[in-house]
C-alpha atoms as a PDB file:
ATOM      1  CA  UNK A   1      42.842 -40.640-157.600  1.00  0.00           C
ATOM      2  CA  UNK A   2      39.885 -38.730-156.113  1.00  0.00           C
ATOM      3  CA  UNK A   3      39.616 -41.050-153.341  1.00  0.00           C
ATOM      4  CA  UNK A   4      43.066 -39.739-152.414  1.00  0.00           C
ATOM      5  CA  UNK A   5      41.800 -36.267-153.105  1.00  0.00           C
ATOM      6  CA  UNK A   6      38.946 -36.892-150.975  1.00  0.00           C
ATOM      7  CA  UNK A   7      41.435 -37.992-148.080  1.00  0.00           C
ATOM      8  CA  UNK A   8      43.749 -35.267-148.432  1.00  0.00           C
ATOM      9  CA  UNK A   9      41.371 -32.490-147.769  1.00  0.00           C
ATOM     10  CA  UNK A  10      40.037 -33.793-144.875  1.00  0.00           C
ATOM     11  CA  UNK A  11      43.307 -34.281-143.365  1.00  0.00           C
ATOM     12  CA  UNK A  12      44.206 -30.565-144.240  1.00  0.00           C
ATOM     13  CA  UNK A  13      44.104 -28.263-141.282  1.00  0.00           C
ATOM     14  CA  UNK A  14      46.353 -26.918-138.542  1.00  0.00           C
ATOM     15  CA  UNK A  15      45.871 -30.095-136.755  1.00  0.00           C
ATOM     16  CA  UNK A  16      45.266 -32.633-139.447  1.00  0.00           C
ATOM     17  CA  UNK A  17      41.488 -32.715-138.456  1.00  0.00           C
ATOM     18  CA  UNK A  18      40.211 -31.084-141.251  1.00  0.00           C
ATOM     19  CA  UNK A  19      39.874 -27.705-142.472  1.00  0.00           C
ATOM     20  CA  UNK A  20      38.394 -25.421-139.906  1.00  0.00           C
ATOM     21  CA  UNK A  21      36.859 -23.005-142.104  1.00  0.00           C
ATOM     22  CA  UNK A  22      35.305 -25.822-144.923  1.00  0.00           C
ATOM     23  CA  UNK A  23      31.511 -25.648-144.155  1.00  0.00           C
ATOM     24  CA  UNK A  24      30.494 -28.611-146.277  1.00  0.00           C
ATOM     25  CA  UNK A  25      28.612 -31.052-144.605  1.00  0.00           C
ATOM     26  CA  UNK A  26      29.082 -34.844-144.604  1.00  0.00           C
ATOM     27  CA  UNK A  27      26.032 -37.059-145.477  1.00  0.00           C
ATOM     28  CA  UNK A  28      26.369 -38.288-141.431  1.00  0.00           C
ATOM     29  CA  UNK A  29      26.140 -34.769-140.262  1.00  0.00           C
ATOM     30  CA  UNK A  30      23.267 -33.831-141.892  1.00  0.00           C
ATOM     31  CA  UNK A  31      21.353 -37.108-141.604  1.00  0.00           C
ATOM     32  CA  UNK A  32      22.662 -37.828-137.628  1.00  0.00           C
ATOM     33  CA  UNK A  33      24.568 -34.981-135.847  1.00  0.00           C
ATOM     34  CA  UNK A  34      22.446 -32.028-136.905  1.00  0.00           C
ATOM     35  CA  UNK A  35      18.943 -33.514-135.983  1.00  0.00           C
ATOM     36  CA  UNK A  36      20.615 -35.415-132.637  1.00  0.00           C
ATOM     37  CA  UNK A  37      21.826 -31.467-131.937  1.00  0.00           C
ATOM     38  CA  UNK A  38      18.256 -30.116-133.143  1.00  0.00           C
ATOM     39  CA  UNK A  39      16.373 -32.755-130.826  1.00  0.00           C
ATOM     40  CA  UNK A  40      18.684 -31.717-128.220  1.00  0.00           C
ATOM     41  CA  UNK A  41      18.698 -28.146-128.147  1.00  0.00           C
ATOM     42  CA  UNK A  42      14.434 -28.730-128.586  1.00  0.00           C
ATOM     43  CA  UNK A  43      14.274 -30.335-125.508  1.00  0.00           C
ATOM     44  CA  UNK A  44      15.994 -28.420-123.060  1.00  0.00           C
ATOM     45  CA  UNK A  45      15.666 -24.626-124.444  1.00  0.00           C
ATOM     46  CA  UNK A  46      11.829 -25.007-126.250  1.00  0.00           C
ATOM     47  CA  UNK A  47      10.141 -27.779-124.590  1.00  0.00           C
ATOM     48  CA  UNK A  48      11.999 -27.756-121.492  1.00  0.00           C
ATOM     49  CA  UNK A  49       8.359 -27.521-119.702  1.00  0.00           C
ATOM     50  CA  UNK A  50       6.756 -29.904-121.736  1.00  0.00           C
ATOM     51  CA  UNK A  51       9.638 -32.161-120.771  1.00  0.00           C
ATOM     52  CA  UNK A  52       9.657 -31.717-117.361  1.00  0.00           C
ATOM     53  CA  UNK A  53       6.126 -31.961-117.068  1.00  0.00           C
ATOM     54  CA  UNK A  54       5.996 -35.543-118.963  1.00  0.00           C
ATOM     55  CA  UNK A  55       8.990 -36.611-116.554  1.00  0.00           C
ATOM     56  CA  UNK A  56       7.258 -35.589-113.560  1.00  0.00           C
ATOM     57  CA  UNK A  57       4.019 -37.563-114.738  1.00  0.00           C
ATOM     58  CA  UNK A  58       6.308 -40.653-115.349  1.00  0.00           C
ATOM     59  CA  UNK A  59       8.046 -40.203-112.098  1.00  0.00           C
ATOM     60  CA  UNK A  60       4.604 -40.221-110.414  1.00  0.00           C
ATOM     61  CA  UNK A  61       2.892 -42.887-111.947  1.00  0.00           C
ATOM     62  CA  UNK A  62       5.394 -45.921-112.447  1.00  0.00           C
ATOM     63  CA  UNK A  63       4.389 -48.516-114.515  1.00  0.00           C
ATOM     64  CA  UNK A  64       0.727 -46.740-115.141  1.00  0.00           C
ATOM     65  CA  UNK A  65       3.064 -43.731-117.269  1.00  0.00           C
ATOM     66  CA  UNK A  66       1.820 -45.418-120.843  1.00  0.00           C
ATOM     67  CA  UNK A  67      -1.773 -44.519-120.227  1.00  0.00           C
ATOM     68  CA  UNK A  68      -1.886 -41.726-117.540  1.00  0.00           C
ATOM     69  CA  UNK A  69       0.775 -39.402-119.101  1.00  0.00           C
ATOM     70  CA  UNK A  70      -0.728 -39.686-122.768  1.00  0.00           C
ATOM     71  CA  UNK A  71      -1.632 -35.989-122.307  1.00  0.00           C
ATOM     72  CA  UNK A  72       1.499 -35.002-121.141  1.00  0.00           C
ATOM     73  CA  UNK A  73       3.322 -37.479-124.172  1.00  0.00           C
ATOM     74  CA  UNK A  74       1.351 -35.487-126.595  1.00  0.00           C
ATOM     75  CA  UNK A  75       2.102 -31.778-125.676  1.00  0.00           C
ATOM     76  CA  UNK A  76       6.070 -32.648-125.454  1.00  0.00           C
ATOM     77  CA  UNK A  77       5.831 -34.657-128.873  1.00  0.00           C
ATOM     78  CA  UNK A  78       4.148 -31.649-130.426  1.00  0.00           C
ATOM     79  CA  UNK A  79       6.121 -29.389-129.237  1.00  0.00           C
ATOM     80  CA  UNK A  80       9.577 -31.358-130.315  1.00  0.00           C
ATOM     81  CA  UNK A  81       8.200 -31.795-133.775  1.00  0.00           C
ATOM     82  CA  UNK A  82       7.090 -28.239-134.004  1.00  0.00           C
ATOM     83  CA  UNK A  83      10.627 -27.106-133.715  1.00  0.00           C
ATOM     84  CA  UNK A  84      12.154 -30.048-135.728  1.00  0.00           C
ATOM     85  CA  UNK A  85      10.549 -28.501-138.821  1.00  0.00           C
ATOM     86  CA  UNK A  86      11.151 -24.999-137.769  1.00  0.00           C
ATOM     87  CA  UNK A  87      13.890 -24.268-141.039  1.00  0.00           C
ATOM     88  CA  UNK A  88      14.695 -20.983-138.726  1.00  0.00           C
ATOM     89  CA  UNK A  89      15.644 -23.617-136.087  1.00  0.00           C
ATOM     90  CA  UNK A  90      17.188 -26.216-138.134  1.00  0.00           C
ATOM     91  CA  UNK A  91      19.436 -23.603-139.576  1.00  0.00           C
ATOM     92  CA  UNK A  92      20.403 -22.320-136.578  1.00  0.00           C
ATOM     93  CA  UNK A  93      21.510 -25.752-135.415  1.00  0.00           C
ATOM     94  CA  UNK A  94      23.563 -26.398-138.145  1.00  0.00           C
ATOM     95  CA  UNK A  95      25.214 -22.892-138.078  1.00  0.00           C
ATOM     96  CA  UNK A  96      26.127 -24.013-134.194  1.00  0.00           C
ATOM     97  CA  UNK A  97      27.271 -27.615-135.292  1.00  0.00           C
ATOM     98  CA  UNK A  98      29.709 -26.175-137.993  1.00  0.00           C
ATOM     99  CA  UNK A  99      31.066 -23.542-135.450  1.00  0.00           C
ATOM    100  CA  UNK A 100      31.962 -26.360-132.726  1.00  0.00           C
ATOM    101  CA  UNK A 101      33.437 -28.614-135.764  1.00  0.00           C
ATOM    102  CA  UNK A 102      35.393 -25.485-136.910  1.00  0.00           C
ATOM    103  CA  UNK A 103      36.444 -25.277-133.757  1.00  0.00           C
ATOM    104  CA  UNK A 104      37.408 -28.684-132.855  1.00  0.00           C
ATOM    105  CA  UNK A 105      39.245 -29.213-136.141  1.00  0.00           C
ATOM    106  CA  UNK A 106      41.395 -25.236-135.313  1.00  0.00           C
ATOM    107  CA  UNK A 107      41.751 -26.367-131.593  1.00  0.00           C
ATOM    108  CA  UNK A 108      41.673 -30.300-131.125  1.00  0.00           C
ATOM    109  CA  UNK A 109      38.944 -29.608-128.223  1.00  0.00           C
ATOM    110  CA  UNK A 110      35.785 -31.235-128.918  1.00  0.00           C
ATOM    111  CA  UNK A 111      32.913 -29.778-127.115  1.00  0.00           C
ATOM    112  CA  UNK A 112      32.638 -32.153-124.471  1.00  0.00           C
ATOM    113  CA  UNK A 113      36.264 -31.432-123.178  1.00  0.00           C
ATOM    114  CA  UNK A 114      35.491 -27.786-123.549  1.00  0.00           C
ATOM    115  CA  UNK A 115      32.262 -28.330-121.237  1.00  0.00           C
ATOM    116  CA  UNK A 116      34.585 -30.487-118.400  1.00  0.00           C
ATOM    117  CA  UNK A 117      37.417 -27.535-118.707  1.00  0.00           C
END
């Protein structure tokens, strides 16, 4: 009986996908989606230096990257892991991840399709 519950409110929704406007969070969104959006988001908007700097190193130095870019490995690390404890951050992740999710379950779009429209 709950499991049938359980189904029937996630197929609820003006598309079937779910209601649009239900902010709970799924033990595989807050375990997989939110961090893979947080590590994202870290790399190209906070660390986007740090990144580029570490690819550049890699780019110049081949198969000698593991011990000639250890500096540059260590300032992008930091700076990713600063911002993957950052609770400002991770909120503000998870606020974006439920608005694209409200969105795909109001609209059908998922964010991808969005991006190629």
């Amino acid at each position: 009986q709950e499991l049938n519950s359980t189904v029937n409110n996630k197929s609820n929704g003006p598309l079937g996908l779910g209601d649009p406007d239900d902010r709970t969070l799924r033990r595989v969104e807050i375990d997989v989606m939110i961090p893979k959006k947080m590590r994202e988001k870290a790399r190209k908007e906070k660390c986007s230096s740090e990144v580029e700097d570490f690819n550049k190193c890699c780019l110049a130095n081949g198969v000698k990257m593991v011990y000639k870019c250890r500096k540059e490995n260590e300032q992008m690390q930091s700076c990713l892991v600063k911002w993957y404890h950052d609770e400002g951050f991770k909120n503000e992740c998870r606020d974006e991840y439920l608005q694209e999710r409200s969105n795909y379950r109001r609209t059908g779009i998922g964010v991808k399709q969005r991006l190629k429209v």
